[in-house]
PDB file of N, CA and C in Angstrom:
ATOM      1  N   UNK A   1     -37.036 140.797-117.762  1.00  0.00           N
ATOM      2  CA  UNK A   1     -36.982 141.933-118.645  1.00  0.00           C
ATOM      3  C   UNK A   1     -37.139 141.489-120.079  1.00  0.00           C
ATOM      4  N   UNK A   2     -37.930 142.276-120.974  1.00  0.00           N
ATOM      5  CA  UNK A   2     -38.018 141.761-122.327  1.00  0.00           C
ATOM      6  C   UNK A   2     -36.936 142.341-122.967  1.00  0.00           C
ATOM      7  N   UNK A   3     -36.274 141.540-124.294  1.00  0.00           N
ATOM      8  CA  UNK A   3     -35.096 142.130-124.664  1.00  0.00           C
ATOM      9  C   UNK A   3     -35.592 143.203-125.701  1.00  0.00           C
ATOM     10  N   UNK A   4     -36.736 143.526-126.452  1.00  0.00           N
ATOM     11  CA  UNK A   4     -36.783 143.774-127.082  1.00  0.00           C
ATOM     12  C   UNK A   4     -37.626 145.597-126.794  1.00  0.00           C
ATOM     13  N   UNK A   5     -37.600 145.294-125.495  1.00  0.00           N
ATOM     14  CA  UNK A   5     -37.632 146.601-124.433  1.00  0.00           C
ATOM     15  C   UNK A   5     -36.940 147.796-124.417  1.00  0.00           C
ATOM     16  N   UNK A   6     -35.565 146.733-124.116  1.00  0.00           N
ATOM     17  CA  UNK A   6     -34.051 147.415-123.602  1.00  0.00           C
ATOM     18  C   UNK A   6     -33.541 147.657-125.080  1.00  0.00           C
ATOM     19  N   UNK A   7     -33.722 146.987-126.014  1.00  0.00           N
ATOM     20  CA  UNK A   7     -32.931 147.383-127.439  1.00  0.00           C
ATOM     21  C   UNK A   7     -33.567 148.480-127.954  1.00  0.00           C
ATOM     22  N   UNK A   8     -34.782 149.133-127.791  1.00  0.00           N
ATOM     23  CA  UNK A   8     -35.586 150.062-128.417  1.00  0.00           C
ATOM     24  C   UNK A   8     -34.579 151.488-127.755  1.00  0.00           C
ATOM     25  N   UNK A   9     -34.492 152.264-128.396  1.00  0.00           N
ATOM     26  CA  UNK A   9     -33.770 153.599-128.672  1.00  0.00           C
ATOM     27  C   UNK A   9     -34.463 154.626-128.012  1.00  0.00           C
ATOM     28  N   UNK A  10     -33.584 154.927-126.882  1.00  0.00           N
ATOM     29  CA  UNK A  10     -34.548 155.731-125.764  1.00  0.00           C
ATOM     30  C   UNK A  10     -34.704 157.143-126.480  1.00  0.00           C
ATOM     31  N   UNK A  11     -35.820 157.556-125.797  1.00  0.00           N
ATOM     32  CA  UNK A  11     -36.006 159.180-126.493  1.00  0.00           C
ATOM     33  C   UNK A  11     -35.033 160.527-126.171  1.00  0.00           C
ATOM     34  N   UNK A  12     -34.380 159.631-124.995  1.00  0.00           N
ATOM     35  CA  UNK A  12     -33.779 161.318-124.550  1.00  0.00           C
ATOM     36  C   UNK A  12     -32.676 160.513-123.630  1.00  0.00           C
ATOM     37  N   UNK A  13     -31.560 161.172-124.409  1.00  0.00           N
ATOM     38  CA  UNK A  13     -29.680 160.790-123.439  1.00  0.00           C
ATOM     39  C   UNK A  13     -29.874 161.675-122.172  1.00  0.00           C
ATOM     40  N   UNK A  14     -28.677 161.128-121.491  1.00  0.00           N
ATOM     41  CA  UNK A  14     -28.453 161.736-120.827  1.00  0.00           C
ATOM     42  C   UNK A  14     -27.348 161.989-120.531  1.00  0.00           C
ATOM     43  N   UNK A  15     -26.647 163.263-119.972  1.00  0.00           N
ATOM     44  CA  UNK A  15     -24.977 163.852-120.023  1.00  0.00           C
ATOM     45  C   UNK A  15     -23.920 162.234-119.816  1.00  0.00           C
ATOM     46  N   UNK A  16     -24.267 161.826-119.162  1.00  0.00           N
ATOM     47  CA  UNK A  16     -23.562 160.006-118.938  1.00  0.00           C
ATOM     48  C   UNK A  16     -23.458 159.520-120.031  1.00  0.00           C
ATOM     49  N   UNK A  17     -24.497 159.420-120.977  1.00  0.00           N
ATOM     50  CA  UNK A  17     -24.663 158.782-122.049  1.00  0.00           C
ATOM     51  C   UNK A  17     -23.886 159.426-123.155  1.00  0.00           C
ATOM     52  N   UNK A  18     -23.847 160.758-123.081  1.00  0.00           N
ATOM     53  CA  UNK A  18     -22.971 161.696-124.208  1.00  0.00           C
ATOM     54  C   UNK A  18     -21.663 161.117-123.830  1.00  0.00           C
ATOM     55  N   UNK A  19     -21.160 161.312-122.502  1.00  0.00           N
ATOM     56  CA  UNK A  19     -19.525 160.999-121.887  1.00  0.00           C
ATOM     57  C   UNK A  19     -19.348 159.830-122.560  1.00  0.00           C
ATOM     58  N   UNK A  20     -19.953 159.295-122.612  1.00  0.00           N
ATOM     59  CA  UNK A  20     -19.360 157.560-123.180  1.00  0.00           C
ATOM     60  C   UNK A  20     -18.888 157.731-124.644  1.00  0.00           C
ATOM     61  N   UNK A  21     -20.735 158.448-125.451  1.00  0.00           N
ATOM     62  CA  UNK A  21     -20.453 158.356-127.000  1.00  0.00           C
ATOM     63  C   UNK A  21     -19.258 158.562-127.355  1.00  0.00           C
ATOM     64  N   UNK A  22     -18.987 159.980-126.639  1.00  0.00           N
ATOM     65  CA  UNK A  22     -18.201 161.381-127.119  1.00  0.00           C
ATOM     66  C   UNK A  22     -16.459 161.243-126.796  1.00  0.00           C
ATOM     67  N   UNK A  23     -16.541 160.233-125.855  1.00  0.00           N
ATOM     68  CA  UNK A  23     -15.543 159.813-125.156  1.00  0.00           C
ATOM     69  C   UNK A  23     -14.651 161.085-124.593  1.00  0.00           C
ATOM     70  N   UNK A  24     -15.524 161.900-124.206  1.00  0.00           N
ATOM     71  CA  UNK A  24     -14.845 162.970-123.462  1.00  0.00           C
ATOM     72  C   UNK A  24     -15.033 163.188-121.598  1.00  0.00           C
ATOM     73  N   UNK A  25     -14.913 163.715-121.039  1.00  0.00           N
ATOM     74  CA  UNK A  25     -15.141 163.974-119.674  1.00  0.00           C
ATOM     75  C   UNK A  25     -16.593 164.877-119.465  1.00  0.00           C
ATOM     76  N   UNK A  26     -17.057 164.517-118.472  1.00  0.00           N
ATOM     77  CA  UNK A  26     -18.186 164.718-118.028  1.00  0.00           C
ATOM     78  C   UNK A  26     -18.188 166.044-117.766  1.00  0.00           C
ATOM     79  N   UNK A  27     -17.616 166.783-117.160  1.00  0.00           N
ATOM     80  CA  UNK A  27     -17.537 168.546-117.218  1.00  0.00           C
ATOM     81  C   UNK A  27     -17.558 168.942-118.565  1.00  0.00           C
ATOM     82  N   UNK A  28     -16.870 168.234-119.512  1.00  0.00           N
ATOM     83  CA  UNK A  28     -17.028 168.866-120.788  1.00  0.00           C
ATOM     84  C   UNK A  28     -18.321 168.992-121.683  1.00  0.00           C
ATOM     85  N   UNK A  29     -18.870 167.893-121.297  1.00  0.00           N
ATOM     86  CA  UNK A  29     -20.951 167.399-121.798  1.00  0.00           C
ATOM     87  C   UNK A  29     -21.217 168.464-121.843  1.00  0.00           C
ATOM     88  N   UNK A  30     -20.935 169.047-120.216  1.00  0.00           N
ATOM     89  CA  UNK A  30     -22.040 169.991-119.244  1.00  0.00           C
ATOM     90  C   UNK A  30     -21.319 171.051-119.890  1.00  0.00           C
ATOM     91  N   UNK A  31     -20.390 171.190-119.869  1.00  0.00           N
ATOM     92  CA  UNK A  31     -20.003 172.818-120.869  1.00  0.00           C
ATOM     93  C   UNK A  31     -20.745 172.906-122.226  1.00  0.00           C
ATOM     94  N   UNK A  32     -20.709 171.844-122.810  1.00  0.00           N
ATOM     95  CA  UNK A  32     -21.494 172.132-123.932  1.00  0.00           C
ATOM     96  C   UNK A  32     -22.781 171.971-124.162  1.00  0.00           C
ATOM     97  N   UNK A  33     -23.639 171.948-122.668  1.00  0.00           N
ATOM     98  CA  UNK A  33     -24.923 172.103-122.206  1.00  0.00           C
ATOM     99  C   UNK A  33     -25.143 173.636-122.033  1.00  0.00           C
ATOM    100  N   UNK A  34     -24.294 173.969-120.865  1.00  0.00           N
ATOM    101  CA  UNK A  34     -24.440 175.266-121.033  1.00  0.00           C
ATOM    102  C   UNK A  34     -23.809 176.572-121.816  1.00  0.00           C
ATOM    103  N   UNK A  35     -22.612 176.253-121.949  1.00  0.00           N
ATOM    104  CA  UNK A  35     -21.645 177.635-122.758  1.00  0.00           C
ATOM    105  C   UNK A  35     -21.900 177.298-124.287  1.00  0.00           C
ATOM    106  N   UNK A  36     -21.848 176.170-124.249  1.00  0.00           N
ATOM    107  CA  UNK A  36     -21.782 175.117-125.706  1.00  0.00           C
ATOM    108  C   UNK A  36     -20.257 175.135-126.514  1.00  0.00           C
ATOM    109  N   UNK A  37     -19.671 175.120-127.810  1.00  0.00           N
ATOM    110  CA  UNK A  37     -19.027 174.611-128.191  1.00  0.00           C
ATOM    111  C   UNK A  37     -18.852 175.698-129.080  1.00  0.00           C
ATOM    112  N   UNK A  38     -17.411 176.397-129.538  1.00  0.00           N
ATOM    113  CA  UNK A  38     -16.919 176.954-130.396  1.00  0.00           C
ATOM    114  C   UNK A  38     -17.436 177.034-132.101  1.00  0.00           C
ATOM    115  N   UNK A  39     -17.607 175.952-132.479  1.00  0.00           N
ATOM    116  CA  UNK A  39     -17.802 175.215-134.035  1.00  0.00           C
ATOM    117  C   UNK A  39     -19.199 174.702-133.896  1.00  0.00           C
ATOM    118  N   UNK A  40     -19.892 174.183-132.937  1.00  0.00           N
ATOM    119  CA  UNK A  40     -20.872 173.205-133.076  1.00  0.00           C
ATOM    120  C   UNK A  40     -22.231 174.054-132.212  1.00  0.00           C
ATOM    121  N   UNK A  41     -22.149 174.863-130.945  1.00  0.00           N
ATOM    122  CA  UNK A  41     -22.767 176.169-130.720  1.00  0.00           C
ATOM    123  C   UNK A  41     -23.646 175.317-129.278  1.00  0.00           C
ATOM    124  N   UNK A  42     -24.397 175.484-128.599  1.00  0.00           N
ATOM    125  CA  UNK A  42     -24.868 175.104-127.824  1.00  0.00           C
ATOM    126  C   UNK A  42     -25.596 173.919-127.880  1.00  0.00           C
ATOM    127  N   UNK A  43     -25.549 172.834-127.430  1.00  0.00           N
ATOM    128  CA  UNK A  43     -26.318 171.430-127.148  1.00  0.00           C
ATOM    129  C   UNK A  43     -27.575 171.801-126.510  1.00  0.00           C
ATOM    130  N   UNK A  44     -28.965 171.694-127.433  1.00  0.00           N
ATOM    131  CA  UNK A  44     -30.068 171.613-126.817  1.00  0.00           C
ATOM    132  C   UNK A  44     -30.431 170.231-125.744  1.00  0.00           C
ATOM    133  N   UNK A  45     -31.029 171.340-124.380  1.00  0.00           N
ATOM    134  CA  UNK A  45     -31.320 169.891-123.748  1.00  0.00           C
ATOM    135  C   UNK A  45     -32.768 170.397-122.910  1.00  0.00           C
ATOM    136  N   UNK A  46     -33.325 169.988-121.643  1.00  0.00           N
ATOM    137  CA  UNK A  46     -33.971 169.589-121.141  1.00  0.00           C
ATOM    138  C   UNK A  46     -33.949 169.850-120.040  1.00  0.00           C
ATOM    139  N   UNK A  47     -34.184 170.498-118.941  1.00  0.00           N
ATOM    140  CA  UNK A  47     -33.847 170.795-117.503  1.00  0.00           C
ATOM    141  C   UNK A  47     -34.379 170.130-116.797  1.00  0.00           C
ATOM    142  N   UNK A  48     -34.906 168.658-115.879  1.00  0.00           N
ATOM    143  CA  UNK A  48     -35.689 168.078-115.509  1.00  0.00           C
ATOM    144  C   UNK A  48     -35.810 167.690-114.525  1.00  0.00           C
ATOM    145  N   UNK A  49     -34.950 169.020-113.649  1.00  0.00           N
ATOM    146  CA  UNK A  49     -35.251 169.485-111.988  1.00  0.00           C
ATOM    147  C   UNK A  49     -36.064 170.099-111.472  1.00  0.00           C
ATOM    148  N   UNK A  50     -36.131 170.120-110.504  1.00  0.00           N
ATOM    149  CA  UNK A  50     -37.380 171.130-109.892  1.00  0.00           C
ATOM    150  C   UNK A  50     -36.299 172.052-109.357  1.00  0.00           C
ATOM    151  N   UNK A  51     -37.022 173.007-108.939  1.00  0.00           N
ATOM    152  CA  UNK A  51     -36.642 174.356-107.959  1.00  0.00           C
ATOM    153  C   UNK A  51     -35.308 173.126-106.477  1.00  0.00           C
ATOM    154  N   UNK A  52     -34.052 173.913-106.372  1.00  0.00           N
ATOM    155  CA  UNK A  52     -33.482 173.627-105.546  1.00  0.00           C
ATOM    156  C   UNK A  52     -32.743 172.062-105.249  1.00  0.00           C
ATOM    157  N   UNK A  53     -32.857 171.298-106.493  1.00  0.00           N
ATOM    158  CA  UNK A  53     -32.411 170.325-106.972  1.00  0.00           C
ATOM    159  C   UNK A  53     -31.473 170.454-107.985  1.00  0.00           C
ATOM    160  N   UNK A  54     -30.420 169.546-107.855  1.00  0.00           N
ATOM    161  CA  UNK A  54     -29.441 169.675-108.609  1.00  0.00           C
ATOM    162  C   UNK A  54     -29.875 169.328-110.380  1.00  0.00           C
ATOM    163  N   UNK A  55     -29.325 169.659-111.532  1.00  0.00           N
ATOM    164  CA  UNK A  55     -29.025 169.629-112.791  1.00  0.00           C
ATOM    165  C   UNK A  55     -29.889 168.200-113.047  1.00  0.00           C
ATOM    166  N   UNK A  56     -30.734 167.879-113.662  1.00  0.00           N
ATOM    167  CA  UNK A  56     -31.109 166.650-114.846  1.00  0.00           C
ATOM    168  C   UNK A  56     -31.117 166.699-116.162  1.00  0.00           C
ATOM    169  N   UNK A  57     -29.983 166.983-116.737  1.00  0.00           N
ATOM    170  CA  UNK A  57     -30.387 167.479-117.729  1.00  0.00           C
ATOM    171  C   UNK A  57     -30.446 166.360-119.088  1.00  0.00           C
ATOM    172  N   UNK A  58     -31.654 166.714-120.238  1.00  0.00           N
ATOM    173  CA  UNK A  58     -32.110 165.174-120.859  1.00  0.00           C
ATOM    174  C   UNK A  58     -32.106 165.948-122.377  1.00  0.00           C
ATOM    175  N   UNK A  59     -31.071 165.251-123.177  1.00  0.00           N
ATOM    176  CA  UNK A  59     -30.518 165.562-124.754  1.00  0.00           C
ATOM    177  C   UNK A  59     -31.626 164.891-125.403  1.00  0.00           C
ATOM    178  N   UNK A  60     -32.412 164.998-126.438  1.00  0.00           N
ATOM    179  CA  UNK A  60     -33.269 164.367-127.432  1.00  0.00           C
ATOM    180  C   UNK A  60     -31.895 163.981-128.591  1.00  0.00           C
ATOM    181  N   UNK A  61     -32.221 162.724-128.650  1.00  0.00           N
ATOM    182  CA  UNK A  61     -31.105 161.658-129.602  1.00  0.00           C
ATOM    183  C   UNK A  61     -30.645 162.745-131.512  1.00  0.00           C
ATOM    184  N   UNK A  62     -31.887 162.854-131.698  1.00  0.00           N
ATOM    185  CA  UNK A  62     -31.914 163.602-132.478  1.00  0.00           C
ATOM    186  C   UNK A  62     -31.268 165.095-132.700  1.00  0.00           C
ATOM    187  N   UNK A  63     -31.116 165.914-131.278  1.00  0.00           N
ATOM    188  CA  UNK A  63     -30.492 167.081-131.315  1.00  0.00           C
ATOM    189  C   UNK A  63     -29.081 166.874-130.896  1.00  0.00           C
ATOM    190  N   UNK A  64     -28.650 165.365-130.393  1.00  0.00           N
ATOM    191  CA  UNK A  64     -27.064 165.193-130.132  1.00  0.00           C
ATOM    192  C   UNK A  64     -26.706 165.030-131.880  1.00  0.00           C
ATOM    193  N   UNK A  65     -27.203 163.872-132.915  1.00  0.00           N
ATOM    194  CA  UNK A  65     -26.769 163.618-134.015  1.00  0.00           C
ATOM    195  C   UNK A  65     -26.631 165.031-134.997  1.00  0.00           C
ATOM    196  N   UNK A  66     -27.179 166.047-134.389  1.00  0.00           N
ATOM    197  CA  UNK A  66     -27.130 167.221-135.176  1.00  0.00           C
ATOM    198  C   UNK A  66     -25.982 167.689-134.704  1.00  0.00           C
ATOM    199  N   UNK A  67     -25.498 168.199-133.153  1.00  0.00           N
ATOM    200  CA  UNK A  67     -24.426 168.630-132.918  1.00  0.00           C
ATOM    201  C   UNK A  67     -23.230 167.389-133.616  1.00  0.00           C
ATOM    202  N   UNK A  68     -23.142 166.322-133.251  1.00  0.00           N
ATOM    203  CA  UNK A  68     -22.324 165.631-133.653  1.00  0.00           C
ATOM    204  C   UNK A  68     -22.116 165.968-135.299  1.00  0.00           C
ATOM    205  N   UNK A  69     -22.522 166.750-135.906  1.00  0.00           N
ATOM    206  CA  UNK A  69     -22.106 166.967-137.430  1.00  0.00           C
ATOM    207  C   UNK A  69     -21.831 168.428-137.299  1.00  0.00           C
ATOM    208  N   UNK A  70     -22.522 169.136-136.730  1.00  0.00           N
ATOM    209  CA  UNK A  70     -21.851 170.375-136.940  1.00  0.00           C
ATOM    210  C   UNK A  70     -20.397 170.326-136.206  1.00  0.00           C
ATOM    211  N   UNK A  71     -20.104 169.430-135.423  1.00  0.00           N
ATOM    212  CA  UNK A  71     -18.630 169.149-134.655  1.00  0.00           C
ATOM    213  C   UNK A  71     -17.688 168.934-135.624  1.00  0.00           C
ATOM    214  N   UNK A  72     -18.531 167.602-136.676  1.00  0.00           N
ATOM    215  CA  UNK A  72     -16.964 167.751-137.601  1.00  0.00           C
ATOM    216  C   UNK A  72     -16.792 168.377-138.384  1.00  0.00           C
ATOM    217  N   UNK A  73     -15.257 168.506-138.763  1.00  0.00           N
ATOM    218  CA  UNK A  73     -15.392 169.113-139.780  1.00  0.00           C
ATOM    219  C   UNK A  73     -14.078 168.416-141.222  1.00  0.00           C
ATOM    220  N   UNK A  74     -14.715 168.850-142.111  1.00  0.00           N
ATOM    221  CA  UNK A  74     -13.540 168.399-143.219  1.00  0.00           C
ATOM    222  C   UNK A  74     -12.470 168.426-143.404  1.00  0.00           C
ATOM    223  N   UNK A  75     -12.138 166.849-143.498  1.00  0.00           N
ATOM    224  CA  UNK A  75     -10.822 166.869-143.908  1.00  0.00           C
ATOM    225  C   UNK A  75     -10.371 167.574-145.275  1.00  0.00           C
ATOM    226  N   UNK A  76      -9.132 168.807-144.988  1.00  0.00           N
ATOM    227  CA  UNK A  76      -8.709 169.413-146.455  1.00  0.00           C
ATOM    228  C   UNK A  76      -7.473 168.435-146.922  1.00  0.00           C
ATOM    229  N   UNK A  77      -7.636 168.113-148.032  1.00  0.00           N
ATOM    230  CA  UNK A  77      -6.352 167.865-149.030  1.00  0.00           C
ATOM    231  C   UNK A  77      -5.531 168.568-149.537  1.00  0.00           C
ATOM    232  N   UNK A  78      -4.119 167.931-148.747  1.00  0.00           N
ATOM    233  CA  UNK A  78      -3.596 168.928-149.627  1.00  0.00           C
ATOM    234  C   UNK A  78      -3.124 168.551-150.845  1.00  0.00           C
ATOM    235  N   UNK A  79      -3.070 169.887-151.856  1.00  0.00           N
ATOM    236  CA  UNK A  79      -2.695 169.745-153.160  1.00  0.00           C
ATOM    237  C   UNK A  79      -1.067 169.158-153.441  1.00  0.00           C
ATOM    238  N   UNK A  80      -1.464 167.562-154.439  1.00  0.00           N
ATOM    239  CA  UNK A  80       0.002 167.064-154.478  1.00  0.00           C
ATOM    240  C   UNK A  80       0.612 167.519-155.484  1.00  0.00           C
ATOM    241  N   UNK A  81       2.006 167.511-155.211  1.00  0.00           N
ATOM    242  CA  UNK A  81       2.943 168.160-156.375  1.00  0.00           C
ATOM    243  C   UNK A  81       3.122 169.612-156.441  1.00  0.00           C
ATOM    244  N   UNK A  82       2.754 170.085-155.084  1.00  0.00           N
ATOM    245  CA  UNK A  82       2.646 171.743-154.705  1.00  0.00           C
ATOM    246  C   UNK A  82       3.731 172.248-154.193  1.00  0.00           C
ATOM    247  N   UNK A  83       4.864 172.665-154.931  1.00  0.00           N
ATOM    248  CA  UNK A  83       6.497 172.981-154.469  1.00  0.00           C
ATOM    249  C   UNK A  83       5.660 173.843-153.245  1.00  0.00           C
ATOM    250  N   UNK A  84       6.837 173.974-151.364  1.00  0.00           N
ATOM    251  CA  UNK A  84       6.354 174.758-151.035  1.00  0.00           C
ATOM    252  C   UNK A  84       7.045 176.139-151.364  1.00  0.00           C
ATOM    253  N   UNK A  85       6.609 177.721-150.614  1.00  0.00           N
ATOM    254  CA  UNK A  85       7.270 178.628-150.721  1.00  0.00           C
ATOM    255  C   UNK A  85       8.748 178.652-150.731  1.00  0.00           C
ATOM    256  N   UNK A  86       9.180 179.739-151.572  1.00  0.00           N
ATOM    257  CA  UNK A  86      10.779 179.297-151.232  1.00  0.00           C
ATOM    258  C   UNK A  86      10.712 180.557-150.564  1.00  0.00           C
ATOM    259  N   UNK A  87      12.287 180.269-149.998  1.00  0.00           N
ATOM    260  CA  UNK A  87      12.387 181.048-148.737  1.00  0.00           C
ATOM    261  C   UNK A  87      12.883 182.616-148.925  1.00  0.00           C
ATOM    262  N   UNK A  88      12.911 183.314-148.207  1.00  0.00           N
ATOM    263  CA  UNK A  88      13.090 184.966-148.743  1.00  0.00           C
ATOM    264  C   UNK A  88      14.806 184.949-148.577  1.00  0.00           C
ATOM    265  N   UNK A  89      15.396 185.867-149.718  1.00  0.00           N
ATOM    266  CA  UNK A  89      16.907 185.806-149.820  1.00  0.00           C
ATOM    267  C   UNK A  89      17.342 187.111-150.152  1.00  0.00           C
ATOM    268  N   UNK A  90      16.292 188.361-149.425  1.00  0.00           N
ATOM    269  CA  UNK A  90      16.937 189.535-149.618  1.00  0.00           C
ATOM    270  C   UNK A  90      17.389 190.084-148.372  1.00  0.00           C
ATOM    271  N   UNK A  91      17.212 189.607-147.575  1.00  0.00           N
ATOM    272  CA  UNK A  91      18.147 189.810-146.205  1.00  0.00           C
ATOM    273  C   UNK A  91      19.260 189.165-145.902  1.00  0.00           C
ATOM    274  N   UNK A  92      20.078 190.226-145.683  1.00  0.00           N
ATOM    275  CA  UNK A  92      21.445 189.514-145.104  1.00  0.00           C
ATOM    276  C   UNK A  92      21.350 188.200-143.891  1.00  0.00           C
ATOM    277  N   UNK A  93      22.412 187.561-143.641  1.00  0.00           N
ATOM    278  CA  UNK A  93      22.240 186.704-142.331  1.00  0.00           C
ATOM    279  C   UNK A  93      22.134 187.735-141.211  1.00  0.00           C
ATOM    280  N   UNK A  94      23.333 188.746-140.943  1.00  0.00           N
ATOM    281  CA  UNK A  94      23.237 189.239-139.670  1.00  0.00           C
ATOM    282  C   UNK A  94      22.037 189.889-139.384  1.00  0.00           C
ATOM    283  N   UNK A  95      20.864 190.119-140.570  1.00  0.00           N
ATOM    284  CA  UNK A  95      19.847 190.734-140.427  1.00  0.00           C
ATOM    285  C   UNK A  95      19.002 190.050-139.615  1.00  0.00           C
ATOM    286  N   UNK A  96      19.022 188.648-139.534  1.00  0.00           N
ATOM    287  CA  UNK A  96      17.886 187.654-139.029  1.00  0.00           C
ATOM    288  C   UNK A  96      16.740 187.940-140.327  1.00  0.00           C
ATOM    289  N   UNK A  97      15.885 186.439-140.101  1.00  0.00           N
ATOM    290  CA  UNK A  97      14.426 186.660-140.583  1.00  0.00           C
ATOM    291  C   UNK A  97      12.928 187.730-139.828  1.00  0.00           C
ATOM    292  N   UNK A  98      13.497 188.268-138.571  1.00  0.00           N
ATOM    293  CA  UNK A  98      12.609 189.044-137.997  1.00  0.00           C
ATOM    294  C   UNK A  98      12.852 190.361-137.881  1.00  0.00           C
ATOM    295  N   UNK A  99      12.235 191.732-138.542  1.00  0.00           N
ATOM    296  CA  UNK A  99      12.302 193.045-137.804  1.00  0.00           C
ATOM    297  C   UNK A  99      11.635 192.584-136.816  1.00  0.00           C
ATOM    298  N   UNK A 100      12.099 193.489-135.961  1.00  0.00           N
ATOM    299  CA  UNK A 100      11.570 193.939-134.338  1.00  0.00           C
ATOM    300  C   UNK A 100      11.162 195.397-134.378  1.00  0.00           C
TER     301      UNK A 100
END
């Protein structure tokens, strides 16, 4: 085998290959093959079965690095030296903090 074969950057993952990156479980890939993802929206892929054959399905490298950014998201800072709320002191105790 030439090494310089195997090091070249294949054109198209596959759900195995996401499980590893992503370090998540393999049902989860495939959910976000088909339902897709809350924040990040459906993973374009590739169907590369025939009629009556199970799922092949093949990610272009390029459309995982896109989901992989719409996935994260920013870290907020919080503001230092920000007393928090103080607490409400117009209710009695026997009142509790909750109407019902």
């Amino acid at each position: 085998m030439n090494k310089t074969a195997a090091a070249a950057p294949q054109p198209f993952l596959r759900p195995a290959d996401i499980k590893r990156q992503a370090r998540v479980p393999y049902r989860t890939v495939i959910a976000w093959l088909e339902r897709g993802h809350p924040r990040a929206g459906i993973l374009p892929s590739i169907n590369l079965t025939t009629t009556g054959k199970r799922k092949g399905y093949r990610i272009r490298s390029e459309d995982w690095e896109a989901f992989l950014l719409r996935l994260r998201t920013e870290q907020r800072e919080r503001p230092s030296g920000a007393a928090p709320m103080p607490r409400p002191t117009s209710r009695s105790r026997e009142q509790g903090l909750f109407r019902y």
